[in-house]
PDB file of N, CA and C in Angstrom:
ATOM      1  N   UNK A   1      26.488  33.257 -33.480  1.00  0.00           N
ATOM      2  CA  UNK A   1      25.142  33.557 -33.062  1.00  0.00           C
ATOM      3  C   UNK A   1      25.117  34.854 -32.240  1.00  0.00           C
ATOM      4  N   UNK A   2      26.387  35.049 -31.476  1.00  0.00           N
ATOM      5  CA  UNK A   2      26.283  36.070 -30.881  1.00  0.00           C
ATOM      6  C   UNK A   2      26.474  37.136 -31.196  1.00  0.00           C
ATOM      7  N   UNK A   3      27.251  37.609 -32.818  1.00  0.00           N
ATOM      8  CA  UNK A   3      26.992  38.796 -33.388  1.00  0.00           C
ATOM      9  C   UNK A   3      26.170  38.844 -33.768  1.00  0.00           C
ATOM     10  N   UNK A   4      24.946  38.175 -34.419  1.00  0.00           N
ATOM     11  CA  UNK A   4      23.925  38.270 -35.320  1.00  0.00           C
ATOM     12  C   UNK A   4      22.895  38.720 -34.076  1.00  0.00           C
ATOM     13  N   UNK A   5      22.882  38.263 -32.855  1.00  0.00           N
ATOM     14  CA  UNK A   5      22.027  38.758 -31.774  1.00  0.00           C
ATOM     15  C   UNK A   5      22.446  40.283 -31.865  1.00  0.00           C
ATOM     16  N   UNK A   6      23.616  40.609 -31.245  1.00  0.00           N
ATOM     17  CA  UNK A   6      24.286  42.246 -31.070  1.00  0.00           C
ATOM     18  C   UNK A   6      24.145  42.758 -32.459  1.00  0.00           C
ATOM     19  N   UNK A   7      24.460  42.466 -33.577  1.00  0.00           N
ATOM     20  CA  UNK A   7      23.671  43.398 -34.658  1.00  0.00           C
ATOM     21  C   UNK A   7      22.465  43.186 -34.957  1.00  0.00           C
ATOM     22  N   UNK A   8      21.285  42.324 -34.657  1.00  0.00           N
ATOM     23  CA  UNK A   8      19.940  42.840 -34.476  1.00  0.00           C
ATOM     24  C   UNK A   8      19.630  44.137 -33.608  1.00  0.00           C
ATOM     25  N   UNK A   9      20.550  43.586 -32.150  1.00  0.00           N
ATOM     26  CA  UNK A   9      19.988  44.583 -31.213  1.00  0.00           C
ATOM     27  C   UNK A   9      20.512  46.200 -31.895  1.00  0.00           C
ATOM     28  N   UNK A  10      21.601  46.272 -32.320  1.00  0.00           N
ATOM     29  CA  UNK A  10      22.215  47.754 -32.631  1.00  0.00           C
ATOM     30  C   UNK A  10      21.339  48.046 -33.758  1.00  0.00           C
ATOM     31  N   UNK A  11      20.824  47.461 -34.946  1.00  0.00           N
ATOM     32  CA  UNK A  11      19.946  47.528 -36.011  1.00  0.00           C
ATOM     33  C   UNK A  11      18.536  48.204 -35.142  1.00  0.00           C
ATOM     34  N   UNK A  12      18.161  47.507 -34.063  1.00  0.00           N
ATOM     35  CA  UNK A  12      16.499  47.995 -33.959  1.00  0.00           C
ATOM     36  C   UNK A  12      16.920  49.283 -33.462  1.00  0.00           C
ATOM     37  N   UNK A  13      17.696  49.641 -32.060  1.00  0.00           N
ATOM     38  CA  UNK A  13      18.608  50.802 -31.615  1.00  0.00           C
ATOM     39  C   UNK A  13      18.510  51.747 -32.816  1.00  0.00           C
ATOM     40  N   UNK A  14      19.231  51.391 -34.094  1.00  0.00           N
ATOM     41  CA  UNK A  14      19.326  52.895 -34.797  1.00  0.00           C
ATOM     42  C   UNK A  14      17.488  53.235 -35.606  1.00  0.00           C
ATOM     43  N   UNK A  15      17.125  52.387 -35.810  1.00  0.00           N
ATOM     44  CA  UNK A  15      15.871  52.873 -36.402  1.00  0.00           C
ATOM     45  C   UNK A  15      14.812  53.395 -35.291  1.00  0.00           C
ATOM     46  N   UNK A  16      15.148  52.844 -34.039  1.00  0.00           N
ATOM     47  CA  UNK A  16      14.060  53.306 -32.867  1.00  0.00           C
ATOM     48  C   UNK A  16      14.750  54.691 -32.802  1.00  0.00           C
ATOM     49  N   UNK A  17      15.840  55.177 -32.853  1.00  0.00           N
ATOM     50  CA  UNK A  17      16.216  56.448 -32.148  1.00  0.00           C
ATOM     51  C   UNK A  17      16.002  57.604 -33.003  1.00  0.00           C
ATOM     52  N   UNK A  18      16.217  57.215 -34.443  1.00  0.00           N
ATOM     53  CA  UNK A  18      16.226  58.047 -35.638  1.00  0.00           C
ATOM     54  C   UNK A  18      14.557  58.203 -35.990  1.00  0.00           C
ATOM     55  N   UNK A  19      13.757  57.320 -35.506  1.00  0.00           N
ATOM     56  CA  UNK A  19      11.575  57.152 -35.930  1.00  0.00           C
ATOM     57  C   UNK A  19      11.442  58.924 -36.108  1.00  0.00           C
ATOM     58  N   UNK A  20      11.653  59.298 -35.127  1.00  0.00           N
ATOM     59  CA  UNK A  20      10.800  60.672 -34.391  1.00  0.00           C
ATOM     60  C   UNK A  20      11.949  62.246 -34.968  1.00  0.00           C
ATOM     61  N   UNK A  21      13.047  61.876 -36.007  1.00  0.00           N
ATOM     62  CA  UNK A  21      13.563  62.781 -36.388  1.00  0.00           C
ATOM     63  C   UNK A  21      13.091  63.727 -37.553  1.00  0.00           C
ATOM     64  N   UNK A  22      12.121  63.317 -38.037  1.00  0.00           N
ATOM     65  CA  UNK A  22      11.529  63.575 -39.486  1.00  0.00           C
ATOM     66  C   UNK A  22      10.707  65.134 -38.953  1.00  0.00           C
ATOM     67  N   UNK A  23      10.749  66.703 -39.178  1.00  0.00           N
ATOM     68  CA  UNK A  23       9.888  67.475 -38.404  1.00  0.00           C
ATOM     69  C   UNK A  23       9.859  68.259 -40.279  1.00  0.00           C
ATOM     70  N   UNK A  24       8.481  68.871 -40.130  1.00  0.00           N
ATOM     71  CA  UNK A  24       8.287  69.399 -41.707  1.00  0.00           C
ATOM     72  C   UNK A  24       9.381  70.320 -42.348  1.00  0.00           C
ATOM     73  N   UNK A  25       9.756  70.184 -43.556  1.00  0.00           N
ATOM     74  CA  UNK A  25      10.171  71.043 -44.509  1.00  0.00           C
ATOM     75  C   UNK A  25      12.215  70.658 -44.104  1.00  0.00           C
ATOM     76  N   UNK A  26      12.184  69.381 -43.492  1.00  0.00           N
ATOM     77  CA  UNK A  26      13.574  69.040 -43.023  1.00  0.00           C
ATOM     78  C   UNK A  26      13.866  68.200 -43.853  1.00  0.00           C
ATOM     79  N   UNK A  27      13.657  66.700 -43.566  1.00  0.00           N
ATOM     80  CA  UNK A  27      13.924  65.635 -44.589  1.00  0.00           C
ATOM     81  C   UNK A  27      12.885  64.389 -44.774  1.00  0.00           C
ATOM     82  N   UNK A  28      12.907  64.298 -45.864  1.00  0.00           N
ATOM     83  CA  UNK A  28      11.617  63.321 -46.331  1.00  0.00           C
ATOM     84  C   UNK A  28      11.860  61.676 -45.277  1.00  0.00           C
ATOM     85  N   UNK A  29      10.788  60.904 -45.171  1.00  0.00           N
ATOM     86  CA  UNK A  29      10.660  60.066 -44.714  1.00  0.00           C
ATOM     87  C   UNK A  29      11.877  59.002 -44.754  1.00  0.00           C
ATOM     88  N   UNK A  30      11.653  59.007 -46.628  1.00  0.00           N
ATOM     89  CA  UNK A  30      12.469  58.299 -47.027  1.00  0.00           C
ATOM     90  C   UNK A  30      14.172  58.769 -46.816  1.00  0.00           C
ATOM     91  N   UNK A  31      14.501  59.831 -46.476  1.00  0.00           N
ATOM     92  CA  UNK A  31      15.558  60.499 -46.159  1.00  0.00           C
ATOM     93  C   UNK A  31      16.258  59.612 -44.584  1.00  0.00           C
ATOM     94  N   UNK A  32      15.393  59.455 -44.199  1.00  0.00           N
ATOM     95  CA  UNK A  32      15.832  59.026 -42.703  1.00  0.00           C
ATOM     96  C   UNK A  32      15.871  57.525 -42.520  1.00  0.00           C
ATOM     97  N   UNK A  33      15.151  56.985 -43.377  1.00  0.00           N
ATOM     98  CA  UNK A  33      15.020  55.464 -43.619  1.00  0.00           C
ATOM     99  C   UNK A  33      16.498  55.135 -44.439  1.00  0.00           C
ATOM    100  N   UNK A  34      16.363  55.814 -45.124  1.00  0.00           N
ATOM    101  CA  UNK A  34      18.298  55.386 -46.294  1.00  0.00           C
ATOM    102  C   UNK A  34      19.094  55.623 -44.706  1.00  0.00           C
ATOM    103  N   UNK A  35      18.963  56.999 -43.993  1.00  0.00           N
ATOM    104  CA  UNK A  35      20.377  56.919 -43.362  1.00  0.00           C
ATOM    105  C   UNK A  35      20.362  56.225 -42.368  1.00  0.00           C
ATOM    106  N   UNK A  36      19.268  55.614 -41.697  1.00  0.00           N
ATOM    107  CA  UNK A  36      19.168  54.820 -40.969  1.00  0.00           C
ATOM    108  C   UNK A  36      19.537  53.309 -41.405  1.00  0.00           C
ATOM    109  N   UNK A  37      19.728  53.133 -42.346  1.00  0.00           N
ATOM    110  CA  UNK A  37      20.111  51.574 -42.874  1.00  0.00           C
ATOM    111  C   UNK A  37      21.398  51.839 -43.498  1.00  0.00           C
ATOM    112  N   UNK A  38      21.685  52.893 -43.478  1.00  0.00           N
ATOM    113  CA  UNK A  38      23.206  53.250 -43.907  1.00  0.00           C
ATOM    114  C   UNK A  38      23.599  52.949 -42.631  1.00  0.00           C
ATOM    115  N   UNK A  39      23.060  53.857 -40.859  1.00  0.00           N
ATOM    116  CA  UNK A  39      23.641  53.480 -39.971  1.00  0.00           C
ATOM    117  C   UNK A  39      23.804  52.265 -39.438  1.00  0.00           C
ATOM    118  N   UNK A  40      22.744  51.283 -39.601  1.00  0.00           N
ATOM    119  CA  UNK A  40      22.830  50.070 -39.075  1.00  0.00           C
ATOM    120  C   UNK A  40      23.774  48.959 -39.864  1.00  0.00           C
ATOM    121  N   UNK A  41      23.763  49.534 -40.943  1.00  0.00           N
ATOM    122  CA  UNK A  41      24.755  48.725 -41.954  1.00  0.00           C
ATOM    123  C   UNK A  41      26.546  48.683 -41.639  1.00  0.00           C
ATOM    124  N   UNK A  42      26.204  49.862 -41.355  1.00  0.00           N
ATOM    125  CA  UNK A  42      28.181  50.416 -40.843  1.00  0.00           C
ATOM    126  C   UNK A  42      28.032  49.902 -39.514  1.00  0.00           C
ATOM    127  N   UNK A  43      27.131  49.843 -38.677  1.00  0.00           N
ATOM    128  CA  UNK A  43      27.409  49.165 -37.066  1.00  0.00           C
ATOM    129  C   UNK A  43      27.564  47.779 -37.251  1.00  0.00           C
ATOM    130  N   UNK A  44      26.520  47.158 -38.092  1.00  0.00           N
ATOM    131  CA  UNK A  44      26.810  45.377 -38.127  1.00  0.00           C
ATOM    132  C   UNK A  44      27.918  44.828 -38.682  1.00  0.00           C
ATOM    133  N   UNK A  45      28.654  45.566 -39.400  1.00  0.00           N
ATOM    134  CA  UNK A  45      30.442  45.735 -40.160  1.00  0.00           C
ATOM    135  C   UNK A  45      30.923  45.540 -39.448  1.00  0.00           C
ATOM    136  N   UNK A  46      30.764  46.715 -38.180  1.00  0.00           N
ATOM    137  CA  UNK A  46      31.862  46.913 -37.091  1.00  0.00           C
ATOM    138  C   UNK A  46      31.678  45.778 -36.184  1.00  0.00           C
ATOM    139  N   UNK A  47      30.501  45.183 -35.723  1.00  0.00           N
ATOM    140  CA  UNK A  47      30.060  44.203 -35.024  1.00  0.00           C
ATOM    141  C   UNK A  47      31.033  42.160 -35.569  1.00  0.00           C
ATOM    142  N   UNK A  48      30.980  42.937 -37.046  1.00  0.00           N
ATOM    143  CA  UNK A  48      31.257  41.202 -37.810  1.00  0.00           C
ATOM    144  C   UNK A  48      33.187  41.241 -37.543  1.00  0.00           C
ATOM    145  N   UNK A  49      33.664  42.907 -37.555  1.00  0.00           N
ATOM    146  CA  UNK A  49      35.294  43.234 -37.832  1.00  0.00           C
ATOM    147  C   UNK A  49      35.635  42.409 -36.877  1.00  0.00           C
ATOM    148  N   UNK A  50      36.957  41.879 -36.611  1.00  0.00           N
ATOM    149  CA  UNK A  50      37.875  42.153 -36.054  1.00  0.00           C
ATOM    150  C   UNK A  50      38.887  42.922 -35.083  1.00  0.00           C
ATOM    151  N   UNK A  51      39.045  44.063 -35.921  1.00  0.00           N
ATOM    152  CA  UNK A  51      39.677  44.919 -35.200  1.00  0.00           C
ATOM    153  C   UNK A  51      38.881  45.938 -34.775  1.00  0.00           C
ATOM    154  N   UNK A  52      37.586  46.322 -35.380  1.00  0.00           N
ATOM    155  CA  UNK A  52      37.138  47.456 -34.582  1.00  0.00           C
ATOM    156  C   UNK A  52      35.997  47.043 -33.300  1.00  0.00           C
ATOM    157  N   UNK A  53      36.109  47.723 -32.735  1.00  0.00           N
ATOM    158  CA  UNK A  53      35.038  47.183 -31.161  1.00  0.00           C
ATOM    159  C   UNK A  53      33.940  48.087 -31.484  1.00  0.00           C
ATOM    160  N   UNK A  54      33.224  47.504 -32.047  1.00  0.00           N
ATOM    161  CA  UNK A  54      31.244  48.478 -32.223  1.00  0.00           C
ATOM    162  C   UNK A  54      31.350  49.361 -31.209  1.00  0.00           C
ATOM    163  N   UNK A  55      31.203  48.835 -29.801  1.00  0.00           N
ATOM    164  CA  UNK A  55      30.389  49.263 -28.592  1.00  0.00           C
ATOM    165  C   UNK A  55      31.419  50.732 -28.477  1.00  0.00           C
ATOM    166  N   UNK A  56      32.564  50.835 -28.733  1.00  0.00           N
ATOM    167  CA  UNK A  56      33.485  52.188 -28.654  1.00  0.00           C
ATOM    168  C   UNK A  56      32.946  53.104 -29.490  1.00  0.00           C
ATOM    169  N   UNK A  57      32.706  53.084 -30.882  1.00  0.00           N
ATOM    170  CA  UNK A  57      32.363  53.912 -31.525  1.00  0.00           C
ATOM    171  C   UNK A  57      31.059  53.680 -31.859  1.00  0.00           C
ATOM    172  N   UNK A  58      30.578  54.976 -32.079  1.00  0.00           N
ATOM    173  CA  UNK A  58      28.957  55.949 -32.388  1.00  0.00           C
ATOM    174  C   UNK A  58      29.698  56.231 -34.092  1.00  0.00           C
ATOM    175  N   UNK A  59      27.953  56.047 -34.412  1.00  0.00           N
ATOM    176  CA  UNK A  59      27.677  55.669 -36.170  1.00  0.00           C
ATOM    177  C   UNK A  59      26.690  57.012 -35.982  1.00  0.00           C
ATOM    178  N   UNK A  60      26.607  58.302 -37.061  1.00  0.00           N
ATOM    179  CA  UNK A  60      25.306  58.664 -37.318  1.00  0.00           C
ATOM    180  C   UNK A  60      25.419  59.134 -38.825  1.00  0.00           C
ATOM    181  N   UNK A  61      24.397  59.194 -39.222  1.00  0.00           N
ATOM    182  CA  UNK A  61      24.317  59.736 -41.009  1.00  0.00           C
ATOM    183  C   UNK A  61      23.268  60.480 -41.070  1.00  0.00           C
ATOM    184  N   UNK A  62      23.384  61.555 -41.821  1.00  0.00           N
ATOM    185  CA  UNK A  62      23.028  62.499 -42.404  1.00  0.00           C
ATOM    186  C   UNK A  62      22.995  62.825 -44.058  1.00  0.00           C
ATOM    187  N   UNK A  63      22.338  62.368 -44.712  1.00  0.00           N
ATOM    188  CA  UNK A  63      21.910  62.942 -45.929  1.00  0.00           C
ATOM    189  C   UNK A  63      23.139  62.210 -46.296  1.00  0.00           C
ATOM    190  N   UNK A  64      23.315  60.960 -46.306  1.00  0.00           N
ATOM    191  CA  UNK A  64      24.066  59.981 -46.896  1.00  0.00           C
ATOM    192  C   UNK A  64      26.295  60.131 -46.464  1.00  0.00           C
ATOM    193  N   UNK A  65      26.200  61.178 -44.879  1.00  0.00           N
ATOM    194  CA  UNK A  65      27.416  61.524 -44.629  1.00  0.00           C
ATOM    195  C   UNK A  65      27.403  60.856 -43.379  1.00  0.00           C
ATOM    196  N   UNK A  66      28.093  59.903 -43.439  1.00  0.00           N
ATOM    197  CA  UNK A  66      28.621  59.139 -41.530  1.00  0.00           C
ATOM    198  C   UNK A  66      29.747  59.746 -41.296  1.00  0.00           C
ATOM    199  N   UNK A  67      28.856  60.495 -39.570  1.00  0.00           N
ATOM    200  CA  UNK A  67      29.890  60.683 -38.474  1.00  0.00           C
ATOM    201  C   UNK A  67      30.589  60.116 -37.881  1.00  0.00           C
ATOM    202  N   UNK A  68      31.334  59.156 -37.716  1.00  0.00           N
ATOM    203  CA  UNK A  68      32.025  58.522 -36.772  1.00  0.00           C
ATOM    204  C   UNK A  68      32.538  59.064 -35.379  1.00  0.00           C
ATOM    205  N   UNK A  69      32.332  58.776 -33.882  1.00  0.00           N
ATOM    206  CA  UNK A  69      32.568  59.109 -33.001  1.00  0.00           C
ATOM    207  C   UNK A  69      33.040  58.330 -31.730  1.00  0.00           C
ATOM    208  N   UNK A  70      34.064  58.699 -31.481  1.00  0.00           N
ATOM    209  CA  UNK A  70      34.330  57.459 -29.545  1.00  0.00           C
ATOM    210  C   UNK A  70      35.508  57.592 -29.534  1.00  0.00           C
ATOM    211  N   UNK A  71      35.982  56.214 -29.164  1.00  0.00           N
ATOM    212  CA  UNK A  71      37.584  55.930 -28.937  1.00  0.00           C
ATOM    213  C   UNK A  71      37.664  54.677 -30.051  1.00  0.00           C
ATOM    214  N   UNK A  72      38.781  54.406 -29.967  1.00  0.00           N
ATOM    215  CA  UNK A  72      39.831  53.281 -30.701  1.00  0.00           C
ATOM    216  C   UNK A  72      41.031  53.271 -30.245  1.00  0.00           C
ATOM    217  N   UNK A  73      41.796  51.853 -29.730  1.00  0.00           N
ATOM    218  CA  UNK A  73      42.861  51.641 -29.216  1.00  0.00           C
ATOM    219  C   UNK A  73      43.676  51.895 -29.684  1.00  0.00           C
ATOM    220  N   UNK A  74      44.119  52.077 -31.612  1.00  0.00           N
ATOM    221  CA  UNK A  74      44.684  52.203 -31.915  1.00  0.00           C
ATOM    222  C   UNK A  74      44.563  53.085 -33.361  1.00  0.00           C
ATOM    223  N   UNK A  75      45.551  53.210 -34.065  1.00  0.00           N
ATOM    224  CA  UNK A  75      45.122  54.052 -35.469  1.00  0.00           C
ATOM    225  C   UNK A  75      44.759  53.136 -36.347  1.00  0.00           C
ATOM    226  N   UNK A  76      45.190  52.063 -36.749  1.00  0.00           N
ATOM    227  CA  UNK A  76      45.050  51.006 -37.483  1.00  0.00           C
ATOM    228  C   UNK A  76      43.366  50.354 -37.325  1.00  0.00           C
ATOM    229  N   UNK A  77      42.834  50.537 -36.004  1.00  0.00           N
ATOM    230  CA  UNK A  77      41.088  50.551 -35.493  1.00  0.00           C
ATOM    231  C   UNK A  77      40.384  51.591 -35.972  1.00  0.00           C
ATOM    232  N   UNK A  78      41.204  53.199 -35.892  1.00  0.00           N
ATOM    233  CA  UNK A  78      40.692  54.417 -36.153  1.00  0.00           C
ATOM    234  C   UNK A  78      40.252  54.314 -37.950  1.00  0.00           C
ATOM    235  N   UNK A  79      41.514  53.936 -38.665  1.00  0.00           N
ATOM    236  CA  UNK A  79      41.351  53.912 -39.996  1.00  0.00           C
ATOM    237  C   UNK A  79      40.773  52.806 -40.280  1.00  0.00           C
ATOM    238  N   UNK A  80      40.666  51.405 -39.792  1.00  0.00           N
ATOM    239  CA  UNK A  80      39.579  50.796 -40.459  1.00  0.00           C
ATOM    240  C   UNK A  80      37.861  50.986 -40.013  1.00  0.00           C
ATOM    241  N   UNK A  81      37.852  51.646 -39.258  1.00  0.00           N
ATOM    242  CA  UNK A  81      36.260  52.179 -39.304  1.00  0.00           C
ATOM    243  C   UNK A  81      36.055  52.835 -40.118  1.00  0.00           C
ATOM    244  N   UNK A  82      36.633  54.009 -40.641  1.00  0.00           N
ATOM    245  CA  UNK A  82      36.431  54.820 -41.602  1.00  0.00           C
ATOM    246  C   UNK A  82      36.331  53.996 -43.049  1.00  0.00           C
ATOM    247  N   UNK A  83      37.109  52.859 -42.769  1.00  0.00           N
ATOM    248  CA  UNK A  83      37.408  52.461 -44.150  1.00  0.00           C
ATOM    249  C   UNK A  83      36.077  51.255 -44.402  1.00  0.00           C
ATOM    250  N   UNK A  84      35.658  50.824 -43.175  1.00  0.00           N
ATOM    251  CA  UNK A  84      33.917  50.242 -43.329  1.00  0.00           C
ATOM    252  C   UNK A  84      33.080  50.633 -43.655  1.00  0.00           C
ATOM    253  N   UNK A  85      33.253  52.173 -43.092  1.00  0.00           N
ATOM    254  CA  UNK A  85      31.608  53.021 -42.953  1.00  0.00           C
ATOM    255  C   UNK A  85      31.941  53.262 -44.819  1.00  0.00           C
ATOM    256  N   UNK A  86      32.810  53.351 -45.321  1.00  0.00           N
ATOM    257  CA  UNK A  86      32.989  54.202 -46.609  1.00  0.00           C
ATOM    258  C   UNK A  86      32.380  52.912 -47.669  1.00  0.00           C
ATOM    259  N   UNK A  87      32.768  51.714 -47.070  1.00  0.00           N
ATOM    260  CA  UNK A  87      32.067  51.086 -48.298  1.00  0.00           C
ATOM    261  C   UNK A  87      30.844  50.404 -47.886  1.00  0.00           C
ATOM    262  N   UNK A  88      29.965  51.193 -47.125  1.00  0.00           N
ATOM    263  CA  UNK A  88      28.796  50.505 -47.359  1.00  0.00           C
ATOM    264  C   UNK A  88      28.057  51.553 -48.267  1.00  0.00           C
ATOM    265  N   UNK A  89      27.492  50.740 -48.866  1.00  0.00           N
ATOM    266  CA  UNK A  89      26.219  51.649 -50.043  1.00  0.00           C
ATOM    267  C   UNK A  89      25.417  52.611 -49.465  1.00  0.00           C
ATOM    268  N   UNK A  90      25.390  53.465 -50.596  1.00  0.00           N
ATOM    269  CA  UNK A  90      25.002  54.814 -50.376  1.00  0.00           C
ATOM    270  C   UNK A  90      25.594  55.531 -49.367  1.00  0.00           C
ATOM    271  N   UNK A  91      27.040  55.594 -49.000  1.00  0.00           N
ATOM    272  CA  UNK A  91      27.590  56.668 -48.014  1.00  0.00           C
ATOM    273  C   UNK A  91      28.174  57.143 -49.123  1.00  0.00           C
ATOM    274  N   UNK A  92      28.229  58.535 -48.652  1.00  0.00           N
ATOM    275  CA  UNK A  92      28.720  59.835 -49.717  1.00  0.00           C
ATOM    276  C   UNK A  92      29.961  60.083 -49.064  1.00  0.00           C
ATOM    277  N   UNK A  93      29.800  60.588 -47.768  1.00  0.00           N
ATOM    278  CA  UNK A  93      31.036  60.736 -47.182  1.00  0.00           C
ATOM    279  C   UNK A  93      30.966  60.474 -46.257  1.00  0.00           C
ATOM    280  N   UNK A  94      32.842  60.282 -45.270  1.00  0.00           N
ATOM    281  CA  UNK A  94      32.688  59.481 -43.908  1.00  0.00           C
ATOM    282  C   UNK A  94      33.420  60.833 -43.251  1.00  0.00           C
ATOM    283  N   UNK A  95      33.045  61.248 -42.245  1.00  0.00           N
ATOM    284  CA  UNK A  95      33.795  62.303 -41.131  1.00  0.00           C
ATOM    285  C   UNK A  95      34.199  61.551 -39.885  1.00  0.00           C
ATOM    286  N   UNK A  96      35.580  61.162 -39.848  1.00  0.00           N
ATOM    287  CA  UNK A  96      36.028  60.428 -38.774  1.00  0.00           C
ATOM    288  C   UNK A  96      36.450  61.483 -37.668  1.00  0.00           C
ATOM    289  N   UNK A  97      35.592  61.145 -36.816  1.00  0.00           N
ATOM    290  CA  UNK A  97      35.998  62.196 -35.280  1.00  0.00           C
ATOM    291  C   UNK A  97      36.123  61.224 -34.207  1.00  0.00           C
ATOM    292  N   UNK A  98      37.329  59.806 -34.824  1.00  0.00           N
ATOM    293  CA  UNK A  98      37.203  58.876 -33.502  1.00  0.00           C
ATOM    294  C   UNK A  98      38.803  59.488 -33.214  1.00  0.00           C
ATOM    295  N   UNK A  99      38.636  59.092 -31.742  1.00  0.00           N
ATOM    296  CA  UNK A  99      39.783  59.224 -30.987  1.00  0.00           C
ATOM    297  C   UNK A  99      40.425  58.405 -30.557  1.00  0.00           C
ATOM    298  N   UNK A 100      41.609  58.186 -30.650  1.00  0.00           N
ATOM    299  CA  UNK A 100      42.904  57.284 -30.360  1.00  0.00           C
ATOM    300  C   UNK A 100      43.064  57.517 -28.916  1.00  0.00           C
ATOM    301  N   UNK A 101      42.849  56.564 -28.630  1.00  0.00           N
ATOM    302  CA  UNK A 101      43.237  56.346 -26.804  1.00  0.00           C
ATOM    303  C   UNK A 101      43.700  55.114 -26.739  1.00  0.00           C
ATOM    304  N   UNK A 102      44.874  54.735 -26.248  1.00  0.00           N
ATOM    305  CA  UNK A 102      45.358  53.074 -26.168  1.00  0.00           C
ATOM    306  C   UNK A 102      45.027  52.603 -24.721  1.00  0.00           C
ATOM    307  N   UNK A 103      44.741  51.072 -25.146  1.00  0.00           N
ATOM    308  CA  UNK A 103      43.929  50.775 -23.575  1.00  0.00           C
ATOM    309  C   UNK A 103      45.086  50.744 -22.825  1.00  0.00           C
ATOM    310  N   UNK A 104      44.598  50.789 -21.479  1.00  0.00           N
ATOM    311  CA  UNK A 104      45.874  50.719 -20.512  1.00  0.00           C
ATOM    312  C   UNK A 104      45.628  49.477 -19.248  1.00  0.00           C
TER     313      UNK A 104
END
């Protein structure tokens, strides 16, 4: 119950933050709605994983390309985010810019 709460909350989070990105002759409505459910899709992954900790890493998409961004304890965390964000539908490509920091 308690992931399905934390991926509601990260789900409303990416569509509230992304509403007000749409400015003329940039990207269609529908442009921001796909990457916005691309983003919330790759956060509720990370939310259901195992090994990766949501709250460390930042999700954003662009014209069907997720950024990945934060920390991860380990490489084996680093590469399975990348390897989430890549299979959710409609990602084109994944740019992993997470950083390996081991907890201490």
């Amino acid at each position: 119950m308690r992931n399905v709460l934390v991926a509601a909350m990260v789900a409303l989070a990416a569509v509230y933050s992304s509403g007000c990105s749409v400015a003329s002759g940039q990207r269609s409505v529908g442009d921001v709605v796909d990457d916005s459910t691309i983003t919330t899709r790759v956060k509720a992954r990370f939310v259901e994983d195992k090994i990766v900790a949501a709250t460390r890493i930042s999700v954003e998409t662009l014209k069907g390309v997720v950024q990945l961004s934060g920390f991860a304890v380990s490489e084996a965390e680093r590469l399975r985010a990348a390897q989430i964000a890549a299979s959710v539908p409609g990602v084109k490509q994944v740019q992993n810019g997470v950083t390996v920091r081991p907890a201490t």
